[in-house]
Protein backbone atom coordinates (compact mmCIF):
# COMPACT_ATOMS: atom_id res chain seq x y z
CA UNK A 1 0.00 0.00 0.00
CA UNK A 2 1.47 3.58 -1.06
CA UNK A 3 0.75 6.52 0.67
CA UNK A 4 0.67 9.52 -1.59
CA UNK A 5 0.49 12.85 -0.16
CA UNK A 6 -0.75 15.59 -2.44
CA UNK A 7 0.69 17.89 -1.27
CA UNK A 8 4.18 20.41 -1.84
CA UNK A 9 5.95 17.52 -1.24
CA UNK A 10 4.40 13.90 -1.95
CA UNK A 11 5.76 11.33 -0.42
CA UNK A 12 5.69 7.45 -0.41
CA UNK A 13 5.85 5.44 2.49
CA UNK A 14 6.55 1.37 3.18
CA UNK A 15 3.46 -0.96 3.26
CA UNK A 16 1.39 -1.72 5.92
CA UNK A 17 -0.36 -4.36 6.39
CA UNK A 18 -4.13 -3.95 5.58
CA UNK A 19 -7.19 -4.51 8.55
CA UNK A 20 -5.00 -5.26 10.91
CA UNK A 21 -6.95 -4.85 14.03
CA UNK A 22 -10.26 -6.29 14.82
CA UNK A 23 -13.31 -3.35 15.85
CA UNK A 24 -13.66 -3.74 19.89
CA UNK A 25 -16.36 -2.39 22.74
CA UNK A 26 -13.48 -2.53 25.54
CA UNK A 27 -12.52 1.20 26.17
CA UNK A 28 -9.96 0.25 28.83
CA UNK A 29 -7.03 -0.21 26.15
CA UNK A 30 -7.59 3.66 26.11
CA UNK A 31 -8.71 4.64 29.51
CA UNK A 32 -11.81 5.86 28.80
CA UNK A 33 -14.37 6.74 30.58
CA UNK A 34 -18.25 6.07 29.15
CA UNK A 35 -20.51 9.13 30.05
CA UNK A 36 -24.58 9.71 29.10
CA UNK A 37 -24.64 13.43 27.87
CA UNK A 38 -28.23 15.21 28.10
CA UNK A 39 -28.65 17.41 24.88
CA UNK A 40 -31.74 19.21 23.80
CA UNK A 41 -32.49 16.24 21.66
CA UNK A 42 -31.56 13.52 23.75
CA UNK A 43 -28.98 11.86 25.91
CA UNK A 44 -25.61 11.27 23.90
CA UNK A 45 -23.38 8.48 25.06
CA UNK A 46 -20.38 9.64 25.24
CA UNK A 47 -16.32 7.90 25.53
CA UNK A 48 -14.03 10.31 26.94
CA UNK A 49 -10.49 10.75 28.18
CA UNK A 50 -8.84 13.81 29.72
CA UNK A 51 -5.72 14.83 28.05
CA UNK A 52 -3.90 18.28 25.79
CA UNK A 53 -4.76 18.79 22.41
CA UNK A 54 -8.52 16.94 22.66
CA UNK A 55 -9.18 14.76 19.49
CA UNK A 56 -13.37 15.03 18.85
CA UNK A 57 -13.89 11.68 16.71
CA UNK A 58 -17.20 11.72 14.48
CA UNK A 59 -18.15 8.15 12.99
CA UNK A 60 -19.68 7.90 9.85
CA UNK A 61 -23.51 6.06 9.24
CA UNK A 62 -22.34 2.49 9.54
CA UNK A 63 -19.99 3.04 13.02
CA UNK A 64 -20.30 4.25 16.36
CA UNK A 65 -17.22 4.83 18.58
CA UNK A 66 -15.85 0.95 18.42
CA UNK A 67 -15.55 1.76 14.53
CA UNK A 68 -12.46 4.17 15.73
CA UNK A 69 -10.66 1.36 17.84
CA UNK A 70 -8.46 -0.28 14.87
CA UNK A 71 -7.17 3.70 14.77
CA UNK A 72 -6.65 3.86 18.16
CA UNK A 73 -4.86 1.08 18.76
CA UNK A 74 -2.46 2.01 15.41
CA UNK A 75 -1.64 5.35 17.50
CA UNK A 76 -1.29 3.78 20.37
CA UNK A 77 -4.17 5.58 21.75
CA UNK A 78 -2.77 9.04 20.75
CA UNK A 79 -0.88 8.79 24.35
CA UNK A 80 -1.07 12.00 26.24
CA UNK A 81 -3.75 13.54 24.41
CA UNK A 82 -7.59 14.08 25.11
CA UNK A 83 -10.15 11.72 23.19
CA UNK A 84 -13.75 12.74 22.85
CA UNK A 85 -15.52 9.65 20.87
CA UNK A 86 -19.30 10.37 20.25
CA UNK A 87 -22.26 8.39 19.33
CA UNK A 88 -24.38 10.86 17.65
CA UNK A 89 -28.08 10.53 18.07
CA UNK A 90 -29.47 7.43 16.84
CA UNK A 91 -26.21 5.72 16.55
CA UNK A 92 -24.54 3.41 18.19
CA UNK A 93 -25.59 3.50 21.97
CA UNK A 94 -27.21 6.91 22.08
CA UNK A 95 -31.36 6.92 21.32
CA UNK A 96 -32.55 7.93 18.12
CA UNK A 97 -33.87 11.71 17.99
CA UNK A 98 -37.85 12.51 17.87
CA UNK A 99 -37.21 13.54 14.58
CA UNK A 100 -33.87 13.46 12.17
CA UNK A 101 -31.07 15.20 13.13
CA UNK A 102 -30.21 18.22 10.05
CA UNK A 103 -26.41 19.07 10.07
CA UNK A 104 -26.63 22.13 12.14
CA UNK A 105 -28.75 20.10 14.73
CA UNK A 106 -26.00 17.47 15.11
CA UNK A 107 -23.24 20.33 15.48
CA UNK A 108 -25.35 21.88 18.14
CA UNK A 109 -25.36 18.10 20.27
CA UNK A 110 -21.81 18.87 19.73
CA UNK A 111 -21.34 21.97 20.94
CA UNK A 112 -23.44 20.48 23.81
CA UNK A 113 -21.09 17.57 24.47
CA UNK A 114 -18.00 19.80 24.30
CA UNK A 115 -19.94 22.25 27.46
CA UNK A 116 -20.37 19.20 29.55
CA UNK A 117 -16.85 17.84 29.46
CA UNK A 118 -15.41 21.60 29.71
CA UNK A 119 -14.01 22.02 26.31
CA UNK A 120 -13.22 24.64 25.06
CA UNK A 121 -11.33 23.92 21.44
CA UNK A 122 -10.93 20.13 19.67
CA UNK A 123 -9.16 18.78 16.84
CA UNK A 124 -12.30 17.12 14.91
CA UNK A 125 -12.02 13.76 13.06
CA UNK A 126 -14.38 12.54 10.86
CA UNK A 127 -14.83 9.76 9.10
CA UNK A 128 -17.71 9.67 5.78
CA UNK A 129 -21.01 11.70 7.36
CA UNK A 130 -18.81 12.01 10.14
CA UNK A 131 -16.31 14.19 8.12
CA UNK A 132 -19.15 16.43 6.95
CA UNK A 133 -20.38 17.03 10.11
CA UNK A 134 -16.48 18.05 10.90
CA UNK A 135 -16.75 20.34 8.34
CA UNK A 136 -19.59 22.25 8.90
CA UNK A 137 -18.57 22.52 12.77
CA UNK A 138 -15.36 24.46 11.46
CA UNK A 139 -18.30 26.32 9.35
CA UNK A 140 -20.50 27.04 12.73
CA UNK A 141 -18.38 27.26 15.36
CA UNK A 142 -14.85 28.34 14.15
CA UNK A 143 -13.59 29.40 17.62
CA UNK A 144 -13.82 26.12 18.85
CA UNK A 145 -12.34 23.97 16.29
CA UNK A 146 -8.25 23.72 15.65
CA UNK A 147 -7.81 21.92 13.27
CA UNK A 148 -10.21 19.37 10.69
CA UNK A 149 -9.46 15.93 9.55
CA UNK A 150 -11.72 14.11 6.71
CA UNK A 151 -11.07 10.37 6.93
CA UNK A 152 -13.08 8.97 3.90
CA UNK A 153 -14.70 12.12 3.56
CA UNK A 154 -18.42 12.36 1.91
CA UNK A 155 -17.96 15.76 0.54
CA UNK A 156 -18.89 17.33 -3.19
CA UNK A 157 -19.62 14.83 -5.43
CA UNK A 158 -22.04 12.88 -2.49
CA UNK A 159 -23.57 15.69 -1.58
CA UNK A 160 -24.35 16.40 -5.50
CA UNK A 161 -25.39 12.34 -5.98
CA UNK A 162 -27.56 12.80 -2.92
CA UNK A 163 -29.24 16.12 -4.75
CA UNK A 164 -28.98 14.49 -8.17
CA UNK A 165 -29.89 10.64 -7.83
CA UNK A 166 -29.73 9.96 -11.59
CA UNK A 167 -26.76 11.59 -12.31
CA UNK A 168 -25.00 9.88 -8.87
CA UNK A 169 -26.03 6.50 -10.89
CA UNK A 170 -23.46 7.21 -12.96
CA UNK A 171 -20.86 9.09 -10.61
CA UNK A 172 -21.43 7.16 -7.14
CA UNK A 173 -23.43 4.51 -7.94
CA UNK A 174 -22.73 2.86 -4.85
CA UNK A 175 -23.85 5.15 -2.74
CA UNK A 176 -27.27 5.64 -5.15
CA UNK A 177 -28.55 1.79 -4.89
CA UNK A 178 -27.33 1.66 -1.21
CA UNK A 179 -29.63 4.94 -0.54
CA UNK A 180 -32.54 3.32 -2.70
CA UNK A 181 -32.05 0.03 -1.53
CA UNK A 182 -32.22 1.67 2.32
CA UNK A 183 -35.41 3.75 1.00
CA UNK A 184 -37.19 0.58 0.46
CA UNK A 185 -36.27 -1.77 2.86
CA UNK A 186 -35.89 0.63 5.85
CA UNK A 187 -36.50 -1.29 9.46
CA UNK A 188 -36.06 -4.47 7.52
CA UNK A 189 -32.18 -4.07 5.98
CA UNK A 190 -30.16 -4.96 9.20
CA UNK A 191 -32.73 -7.99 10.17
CA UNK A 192 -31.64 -8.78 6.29
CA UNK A 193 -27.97 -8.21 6.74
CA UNK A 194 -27.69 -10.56 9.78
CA UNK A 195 -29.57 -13.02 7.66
CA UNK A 196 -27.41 -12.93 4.78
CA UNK A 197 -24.30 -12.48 7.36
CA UNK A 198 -25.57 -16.23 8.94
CA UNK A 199 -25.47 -17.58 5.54
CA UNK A 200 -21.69 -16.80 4.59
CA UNK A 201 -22.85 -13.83 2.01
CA UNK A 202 -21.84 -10.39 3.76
CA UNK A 203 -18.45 -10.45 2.47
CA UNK A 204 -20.03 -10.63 -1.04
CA UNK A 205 -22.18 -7.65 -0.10
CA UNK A 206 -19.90 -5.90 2.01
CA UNK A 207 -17.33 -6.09 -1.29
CA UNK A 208 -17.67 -2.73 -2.54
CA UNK A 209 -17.28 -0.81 0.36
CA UNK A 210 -14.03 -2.61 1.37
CA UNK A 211 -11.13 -3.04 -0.62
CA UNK A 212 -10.00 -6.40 0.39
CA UNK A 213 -13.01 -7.72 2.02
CA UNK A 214 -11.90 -11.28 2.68
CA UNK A 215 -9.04 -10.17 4.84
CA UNK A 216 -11.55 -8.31 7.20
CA UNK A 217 -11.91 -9.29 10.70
CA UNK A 218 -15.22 -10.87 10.76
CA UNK A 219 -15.52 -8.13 14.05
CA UNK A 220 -15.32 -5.56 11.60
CA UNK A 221 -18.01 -6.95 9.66
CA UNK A 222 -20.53 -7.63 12.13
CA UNK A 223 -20.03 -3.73 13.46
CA UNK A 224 -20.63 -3.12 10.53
CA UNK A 225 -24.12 -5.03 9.76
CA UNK A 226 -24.56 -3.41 13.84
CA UNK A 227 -24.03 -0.19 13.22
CA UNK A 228 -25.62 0.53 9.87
CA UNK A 229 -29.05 2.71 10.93
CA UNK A 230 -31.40 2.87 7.58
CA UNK A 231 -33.41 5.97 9.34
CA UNK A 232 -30.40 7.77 10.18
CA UNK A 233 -28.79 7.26 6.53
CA UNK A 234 -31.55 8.52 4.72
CA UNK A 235 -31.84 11.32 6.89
CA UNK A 236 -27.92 12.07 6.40
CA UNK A 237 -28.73 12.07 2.67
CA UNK A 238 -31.52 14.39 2.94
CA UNK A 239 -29.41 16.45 4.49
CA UNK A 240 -26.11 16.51 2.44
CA UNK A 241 -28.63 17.23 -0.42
CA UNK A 242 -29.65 20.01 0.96
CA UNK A 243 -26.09 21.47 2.31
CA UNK A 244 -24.74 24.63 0.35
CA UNK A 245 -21.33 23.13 0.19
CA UNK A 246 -19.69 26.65 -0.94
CA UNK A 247 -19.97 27.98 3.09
CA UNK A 248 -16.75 25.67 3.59
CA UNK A 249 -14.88 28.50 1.66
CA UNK A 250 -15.40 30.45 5.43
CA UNK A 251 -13.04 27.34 6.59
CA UNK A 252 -9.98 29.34 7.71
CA UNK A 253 -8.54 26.35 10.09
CA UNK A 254 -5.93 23.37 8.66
CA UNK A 255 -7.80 20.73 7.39
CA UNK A 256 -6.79 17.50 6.11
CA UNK A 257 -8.33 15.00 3.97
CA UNK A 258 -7.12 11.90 3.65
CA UNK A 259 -9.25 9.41 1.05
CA UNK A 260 -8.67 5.88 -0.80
CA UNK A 261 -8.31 5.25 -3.96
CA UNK A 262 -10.75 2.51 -4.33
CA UNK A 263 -13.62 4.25 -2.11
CA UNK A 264 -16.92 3.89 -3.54
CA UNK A 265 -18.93 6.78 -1.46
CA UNK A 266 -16.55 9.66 -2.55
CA UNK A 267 -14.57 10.63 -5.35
CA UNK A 268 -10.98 11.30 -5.55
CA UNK A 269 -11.72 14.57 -7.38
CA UNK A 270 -12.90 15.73 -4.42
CA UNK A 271 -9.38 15.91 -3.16
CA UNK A 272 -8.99 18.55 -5.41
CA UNK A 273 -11.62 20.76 -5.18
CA UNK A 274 -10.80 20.73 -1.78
CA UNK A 275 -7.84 21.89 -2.75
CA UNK A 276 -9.94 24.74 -4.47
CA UNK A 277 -11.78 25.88 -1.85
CA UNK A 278 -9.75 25.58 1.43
CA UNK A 279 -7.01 28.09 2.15
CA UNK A 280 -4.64 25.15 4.62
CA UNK A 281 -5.60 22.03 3.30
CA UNK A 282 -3.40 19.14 3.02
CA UNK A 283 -4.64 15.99 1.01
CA UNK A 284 -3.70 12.08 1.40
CA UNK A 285 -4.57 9.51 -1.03
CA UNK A 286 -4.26 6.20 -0.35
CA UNK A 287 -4.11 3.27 -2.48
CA UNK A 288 -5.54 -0.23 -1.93
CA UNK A 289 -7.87 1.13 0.40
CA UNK A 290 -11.68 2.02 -0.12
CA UNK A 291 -14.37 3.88 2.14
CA UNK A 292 -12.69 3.23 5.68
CA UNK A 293 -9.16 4.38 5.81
CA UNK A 294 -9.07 4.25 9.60
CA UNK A 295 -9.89 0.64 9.52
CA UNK A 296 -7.77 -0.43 6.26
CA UNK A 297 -5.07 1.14 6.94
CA UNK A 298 -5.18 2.79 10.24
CA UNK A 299 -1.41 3.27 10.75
CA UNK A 300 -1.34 5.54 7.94
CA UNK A 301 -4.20 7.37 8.83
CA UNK A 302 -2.50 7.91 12.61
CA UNK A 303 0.67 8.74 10.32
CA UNK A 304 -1.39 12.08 8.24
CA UNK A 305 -3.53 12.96 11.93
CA UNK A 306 0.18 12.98 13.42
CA UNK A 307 1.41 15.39 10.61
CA UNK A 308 -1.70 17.33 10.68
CA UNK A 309 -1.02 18.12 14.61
CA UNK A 310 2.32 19.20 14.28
CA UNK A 311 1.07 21.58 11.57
CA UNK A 312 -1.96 23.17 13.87
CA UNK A 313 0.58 23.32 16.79
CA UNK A 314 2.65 25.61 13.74
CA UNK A 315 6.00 23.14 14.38
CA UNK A 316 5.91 22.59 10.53
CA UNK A 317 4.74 24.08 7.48
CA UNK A 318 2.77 22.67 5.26
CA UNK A 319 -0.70 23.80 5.48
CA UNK A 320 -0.68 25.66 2.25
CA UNK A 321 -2.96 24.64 -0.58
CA UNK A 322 -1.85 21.29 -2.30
CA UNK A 323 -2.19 21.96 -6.24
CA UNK A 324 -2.23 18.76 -7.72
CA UNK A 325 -3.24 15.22 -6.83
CA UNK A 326 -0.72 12.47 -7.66
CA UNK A 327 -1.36 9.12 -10.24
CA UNK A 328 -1.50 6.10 -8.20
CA UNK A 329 1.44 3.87 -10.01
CA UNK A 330 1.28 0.00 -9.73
CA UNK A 331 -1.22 0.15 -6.93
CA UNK A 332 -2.43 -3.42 -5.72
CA UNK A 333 -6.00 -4.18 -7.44
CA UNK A 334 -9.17 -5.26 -5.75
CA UNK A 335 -9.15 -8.27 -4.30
CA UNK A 336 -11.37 -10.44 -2.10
């Protein structure tokens, strides 16, 4: 697996191996603490560590915070600093909302969550919806954030296929089916998915989304079939569609996107226009890898979130905008 950083200066780095951590419950690895946070719409489960330079981790619509363990454990827990993993509303442990969350409602839980553990700035991670949320809290509350990471970022072109189903037939047709497949099904998909899991045929399904599928930990799978909420991704959809992506010009803070080159629910273009809009963006493409880059290849993702620390602290440049996106040479193809 290459690493290719688009940035000034891009850079190749040894392989890793790929998946190589199973997806755990067990927060004492990581000493954290599990806490129920009241917000307007709900209590928020919460796993939390005290610590500098707070990391705010934001799963995407098939995770919770186990889906960010395979990360931790490649970082060795980011030792030393502070770890704020969330279940948004309706995910994972924490109750579904009376009615679906928009993206400024799920910033404000945020900004809720951050109040009760006595926050006052985080570096925000997130990974797919996760990352767009991250995005739009750098839009919404500026002063708080220090820095954004995008890991498997749904940005501009799913925000578009959400807005544009036909056209995202041809462009992220992935995404399209899943969302009309989801529209139809509803309640019934994850009774489905645990039947089709029982049978031997997830990985089949699963396929797609992962580049390597067969070398999956069958943990990561069944968080996976766990995690996915039909509800919540439809509402996610609804609201990407309806997102005016052009307010993340305001962004002023580093961010960093780091994608794969085999992801399915983004496009790599994205990486550039990105590049466009942002004024300190750094961008990481990695190859053999598709829409979870924490989980594929988390040692390269704790690799780009340790660069992109450094360069909030202001130890190293290299926040200015990236202007071109490297070929991927020789890259390993998909494989079961």
């Amino acid at each position: 697996m290459d690493h290719i950083d688009t940035g000034d200066a891009p850079e190749t780095v040894a392989s890793d191996p790929y998946a190589p951590f199973p997806v755990t419950s067990d927060p004492v690895p990581w000493a954290l603490t599990r806490m129920v946070v009241p917000t307007a719409v709900g209590d928020v489960v919460v796993h939390t560590r005290l610590g500098e330079r707070p990391l705010l981790l934001l799963h995407g619509v098939a995770g919770s915070w186990t889906t960010w363990t395979p990360l931790l454990r490649a970082a060795d827990g980011f030792d030393g600093r502070g770890l704020v993993l969330v279940d948004l509303p309706g995910w994972g442990s924490s109750p579904a909302p009376a009615v679906p969350l928009s993206t400024d409602d799920a910033v404000q839980v945020l900004r809720e969550v951050l109040d009760a553990l006595g926050l006052d700035t985080v570096d925000v991670v997130g990974h797919s919806m996760g990352a767009f949320v991250a995005m739009h809290c750098a839009v919404t509350m500026p002063e708080r954030i220090r820095s954004v990471a995008l890991v498997s970022g749904t940005t501009f072109a799913t925000a578009h296929a959400a807005r544009h189903p036909l056209f995202g037939l041809v462009t992220l047709p992935a995404f399209t089916l899943l969302r009309a497949g989801l529209a139809v099904t509803r309640a019934a998909a994850v009774p489905l998915l645990r039947t089709l899991a029982a049978v031997g045929l997830l990985r089949l399904l699963a396929a797609p989304v992962f580049t390597h599928v067969g070398r999956l930990d069958r943990s990561v799978l069944d968080a996976f079939v766990e995690e996915l909420r039909p509800e919540g991704f439809l509402a996610a959809a609804r609201s990407g569609a309806a997102y005016d992506t052009d307010r993340w010009r305001g962004i002023t803070v580093p961010v960093t996107a780091i994608a794969g080159q085999d992801d399915v629910f983004a496009r790599v273009s994205d990486l550039a226009r990105l590049v466009g809009v942002l004024p300190r963006v750094r961008t990481v493409l990695l190859e053999d890898c598709g829409h979870f880059a924490h989980v594929e290849h988390p040692a390269a993702v704790a690799e780009a979130l340790l660069a992109a620390d450094a360069c909030a602290a202001g130890d190293v440049s290299g926040t200015a905008a990236a202007s071109r996106t490297q070929p991927v040479v020789g890259a390993p193809r998909r494989s079961s």
